[in-house]
Protein backbone atom coordinates (compact mmCIF):
# COMPACT_ATOMS: atom_id res chain seq x y z
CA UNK A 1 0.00 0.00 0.00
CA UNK A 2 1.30 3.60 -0.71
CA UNK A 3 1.22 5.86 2.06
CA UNK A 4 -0.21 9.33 1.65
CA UNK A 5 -0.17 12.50 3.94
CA UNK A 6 -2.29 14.62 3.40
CA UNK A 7 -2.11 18.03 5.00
CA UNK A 8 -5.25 20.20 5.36
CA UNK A 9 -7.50 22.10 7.68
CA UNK A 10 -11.16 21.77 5.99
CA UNK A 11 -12.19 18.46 7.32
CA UNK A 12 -14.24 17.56 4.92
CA UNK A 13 -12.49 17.70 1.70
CA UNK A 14 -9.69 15.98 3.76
CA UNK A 15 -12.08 12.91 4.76
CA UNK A 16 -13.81 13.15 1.04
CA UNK A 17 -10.29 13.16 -0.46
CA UNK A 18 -8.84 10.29 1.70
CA UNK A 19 -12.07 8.31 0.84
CA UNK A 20 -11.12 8.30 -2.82
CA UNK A 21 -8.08 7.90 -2.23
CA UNK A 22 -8.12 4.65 -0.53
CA UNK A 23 -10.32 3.12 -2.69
CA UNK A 24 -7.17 3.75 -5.82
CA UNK A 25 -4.53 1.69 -3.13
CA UNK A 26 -3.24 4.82 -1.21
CA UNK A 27 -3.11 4.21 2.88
CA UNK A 28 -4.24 7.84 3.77
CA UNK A 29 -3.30 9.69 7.18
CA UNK A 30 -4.83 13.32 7.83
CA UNK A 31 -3.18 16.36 9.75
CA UNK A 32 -4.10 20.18 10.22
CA UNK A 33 -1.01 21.58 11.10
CA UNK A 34 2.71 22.16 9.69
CA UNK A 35 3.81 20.87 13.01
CA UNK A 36 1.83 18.07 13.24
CA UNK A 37 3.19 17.17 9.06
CA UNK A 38 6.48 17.45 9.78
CA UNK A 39 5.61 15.30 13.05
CA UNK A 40 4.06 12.78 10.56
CA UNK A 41 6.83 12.65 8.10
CA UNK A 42 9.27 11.55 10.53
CA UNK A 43 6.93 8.78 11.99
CA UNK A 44 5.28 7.48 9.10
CA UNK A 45 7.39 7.84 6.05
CA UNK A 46 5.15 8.78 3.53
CA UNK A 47 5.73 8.23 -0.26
CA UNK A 48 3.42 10.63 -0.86
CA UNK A 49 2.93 14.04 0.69
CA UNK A 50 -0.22 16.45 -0.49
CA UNK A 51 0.07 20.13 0.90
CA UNK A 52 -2.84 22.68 0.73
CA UNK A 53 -1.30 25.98 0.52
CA UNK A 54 -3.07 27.82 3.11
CA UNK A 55 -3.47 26.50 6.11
CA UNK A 56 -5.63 28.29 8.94
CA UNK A 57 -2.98 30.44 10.83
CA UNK A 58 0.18 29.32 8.24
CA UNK A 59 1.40 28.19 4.87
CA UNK A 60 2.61 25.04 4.04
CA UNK A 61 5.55 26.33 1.74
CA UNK A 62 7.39 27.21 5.36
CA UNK A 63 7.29 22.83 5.64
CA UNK A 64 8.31 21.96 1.90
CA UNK A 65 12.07 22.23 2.22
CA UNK A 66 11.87 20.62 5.15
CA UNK A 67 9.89 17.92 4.16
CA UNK A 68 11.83 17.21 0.91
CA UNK A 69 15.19 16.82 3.44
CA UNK A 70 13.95 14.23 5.36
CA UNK A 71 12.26 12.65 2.27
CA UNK A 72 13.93 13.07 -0.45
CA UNK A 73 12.21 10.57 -2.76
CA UNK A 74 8.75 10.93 -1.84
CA UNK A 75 6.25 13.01 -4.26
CA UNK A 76 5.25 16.10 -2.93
CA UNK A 77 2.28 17.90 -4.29
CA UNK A 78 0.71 21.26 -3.40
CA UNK A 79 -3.22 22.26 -3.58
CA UNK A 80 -4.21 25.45 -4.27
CA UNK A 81 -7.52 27.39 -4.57
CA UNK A 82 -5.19 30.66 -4.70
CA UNK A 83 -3.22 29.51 -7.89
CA UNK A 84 -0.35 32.30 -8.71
CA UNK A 85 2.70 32.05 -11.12
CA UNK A 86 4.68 33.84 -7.95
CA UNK A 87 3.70 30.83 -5.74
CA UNK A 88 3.70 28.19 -7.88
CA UNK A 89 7.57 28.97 -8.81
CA UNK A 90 8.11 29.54 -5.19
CA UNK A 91 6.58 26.24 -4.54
CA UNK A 92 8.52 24.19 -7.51
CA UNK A 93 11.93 26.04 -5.64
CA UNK A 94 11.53 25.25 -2.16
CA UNK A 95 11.26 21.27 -3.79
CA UNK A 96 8.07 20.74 -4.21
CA UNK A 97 7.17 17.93 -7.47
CA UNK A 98 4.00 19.81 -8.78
CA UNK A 99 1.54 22.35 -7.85
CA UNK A 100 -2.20 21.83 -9.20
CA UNK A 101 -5.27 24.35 -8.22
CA UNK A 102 -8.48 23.35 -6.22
CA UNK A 103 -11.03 22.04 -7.52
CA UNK A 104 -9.38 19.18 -8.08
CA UNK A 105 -11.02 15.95 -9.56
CA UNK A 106 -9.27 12.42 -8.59
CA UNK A 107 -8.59 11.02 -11.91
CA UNK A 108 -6.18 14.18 -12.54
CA UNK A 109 -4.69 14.13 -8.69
CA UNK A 110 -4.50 9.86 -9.25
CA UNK A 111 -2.20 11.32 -12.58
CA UNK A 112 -0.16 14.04 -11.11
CA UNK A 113 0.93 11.44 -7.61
CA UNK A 114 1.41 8.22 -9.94
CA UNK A 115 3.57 10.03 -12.30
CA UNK A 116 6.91 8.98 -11.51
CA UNK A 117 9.68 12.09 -11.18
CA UNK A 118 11.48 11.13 -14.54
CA UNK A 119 8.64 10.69 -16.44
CA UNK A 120 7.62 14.49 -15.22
CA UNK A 121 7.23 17.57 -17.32
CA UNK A 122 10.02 19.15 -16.07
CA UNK A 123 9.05 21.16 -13.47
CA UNK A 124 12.38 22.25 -11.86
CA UNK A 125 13.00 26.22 -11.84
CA UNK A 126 16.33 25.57 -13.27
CA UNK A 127 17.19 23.92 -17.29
CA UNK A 128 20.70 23.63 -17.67
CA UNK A 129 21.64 25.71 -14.91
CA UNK A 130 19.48 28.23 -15.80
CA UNK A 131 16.80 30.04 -14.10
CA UNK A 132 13.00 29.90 -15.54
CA UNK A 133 11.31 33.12 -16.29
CA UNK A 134 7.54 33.27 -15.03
CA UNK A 135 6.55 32.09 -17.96
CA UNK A 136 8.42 29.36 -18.51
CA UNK A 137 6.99 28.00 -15.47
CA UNK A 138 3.34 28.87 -15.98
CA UNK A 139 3.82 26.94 -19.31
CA UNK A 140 5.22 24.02 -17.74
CA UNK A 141 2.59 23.70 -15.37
CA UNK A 142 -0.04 24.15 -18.65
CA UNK A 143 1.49 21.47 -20.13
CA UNK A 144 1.34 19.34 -17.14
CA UNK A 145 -2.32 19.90 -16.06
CA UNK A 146 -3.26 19.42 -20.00
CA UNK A 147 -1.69 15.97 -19.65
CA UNK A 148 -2.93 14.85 -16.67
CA UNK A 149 -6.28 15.85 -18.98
CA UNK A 150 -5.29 13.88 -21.83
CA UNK A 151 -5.17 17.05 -23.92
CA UNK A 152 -8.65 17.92 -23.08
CA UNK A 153 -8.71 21.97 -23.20
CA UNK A 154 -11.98 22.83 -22.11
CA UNK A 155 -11.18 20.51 -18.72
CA UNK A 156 -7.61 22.14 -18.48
CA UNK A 157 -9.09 25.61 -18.30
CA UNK A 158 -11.72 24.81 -15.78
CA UNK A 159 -9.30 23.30 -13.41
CA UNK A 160 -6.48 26.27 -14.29
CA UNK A 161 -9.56 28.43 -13.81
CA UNK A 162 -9.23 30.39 -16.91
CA UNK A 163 -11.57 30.67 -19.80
CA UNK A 164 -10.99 28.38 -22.63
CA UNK A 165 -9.78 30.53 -25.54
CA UNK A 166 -7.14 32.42 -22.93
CA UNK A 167 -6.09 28.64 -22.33
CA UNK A 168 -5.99 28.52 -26.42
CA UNK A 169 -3.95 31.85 -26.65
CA UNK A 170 -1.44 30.71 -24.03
CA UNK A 171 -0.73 27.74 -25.70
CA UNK A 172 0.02 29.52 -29.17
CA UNK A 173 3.04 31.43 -27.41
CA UNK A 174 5.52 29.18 -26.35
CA UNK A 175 7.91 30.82 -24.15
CA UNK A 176 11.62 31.10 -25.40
């Protein structure tokens, strides 16, 4: 079985989450706090670690480096509902492995944590040594969510919450 943490304060899209999650093989365990993650990580070992953002009184990008120290080959993933380029590079530099925006269905989260790190869009801030502009980055993580969608625009701009043809436009201008 493939142990999950997942760390987030509203109950019940923690328990709703977990309950899908368990039925796809993943051995779920639930905690509010950064404390009580990093707590969690030591004692449990997780493969898998699934950070919402914004906690009640904290952010979880304070636990990521942290976190990706003590386990350095498990997956960790950070949920969203305020998605921002700013965050999402800060995110991808502290160590995180991807970065996806709430609402979230399970077929695309089931994607993003059974994706294995070399198979990955590359998600790293650096290519070659050097550093990714913004939007390099926000590209990448188009690419990524239009994967986990199976190329499926109209889904990839409802879960990037943006309208459809922006999605389009974005996707016409590749970044150098």
């Amino acid at each position: 079985m493939k142990k999950l943490l997942l760390v987030e304060d509203d109950t019940i899209f923690a328990n709703t989450l977990m309950r899908r999650l368990t039925k796809h093989g993943f051995e779920c365990l639930h905690v509010e706090t950064n404390s009580e993650a990093l707590l969690a990580c030591q004692r449990h070992q997780p493969s898998y670690v699934l950070l919402d953002m914004k906690l009640a009184e904290e952010t979880t990008l304070a636990i990521i480096t942290p976190i990706r120290q003590s386990l350095p080959n498990s997956r960790i993933i950070l949920l969203t509902g305020f998605a921002s380029i700013a965050t999402a590079v800060e995110a991808i530099k502290l160590g995180a492995d991807d970065y996806l925006t709430k609402p979230l269905d399970t077929q695309t989260l089931l994607a993003v944590l059974n994706e294995s790190k070399a198979s990955a869009i590359t998600t790293d801030a650096m290519v070659d040594g050097e550093t990714l502009s913004a939007e390099q980055v926000q590209w990448q993580h188009i690419q990524q969510v239009l994967k986990a969608n199976d190329g499926n625009i109209s889904a990839t701009a409802r879960q990037l919450s943006m309208h459809r043809r922006t999605l389009q436009r974005k996707l016409q201008k590749r970044p150098v």
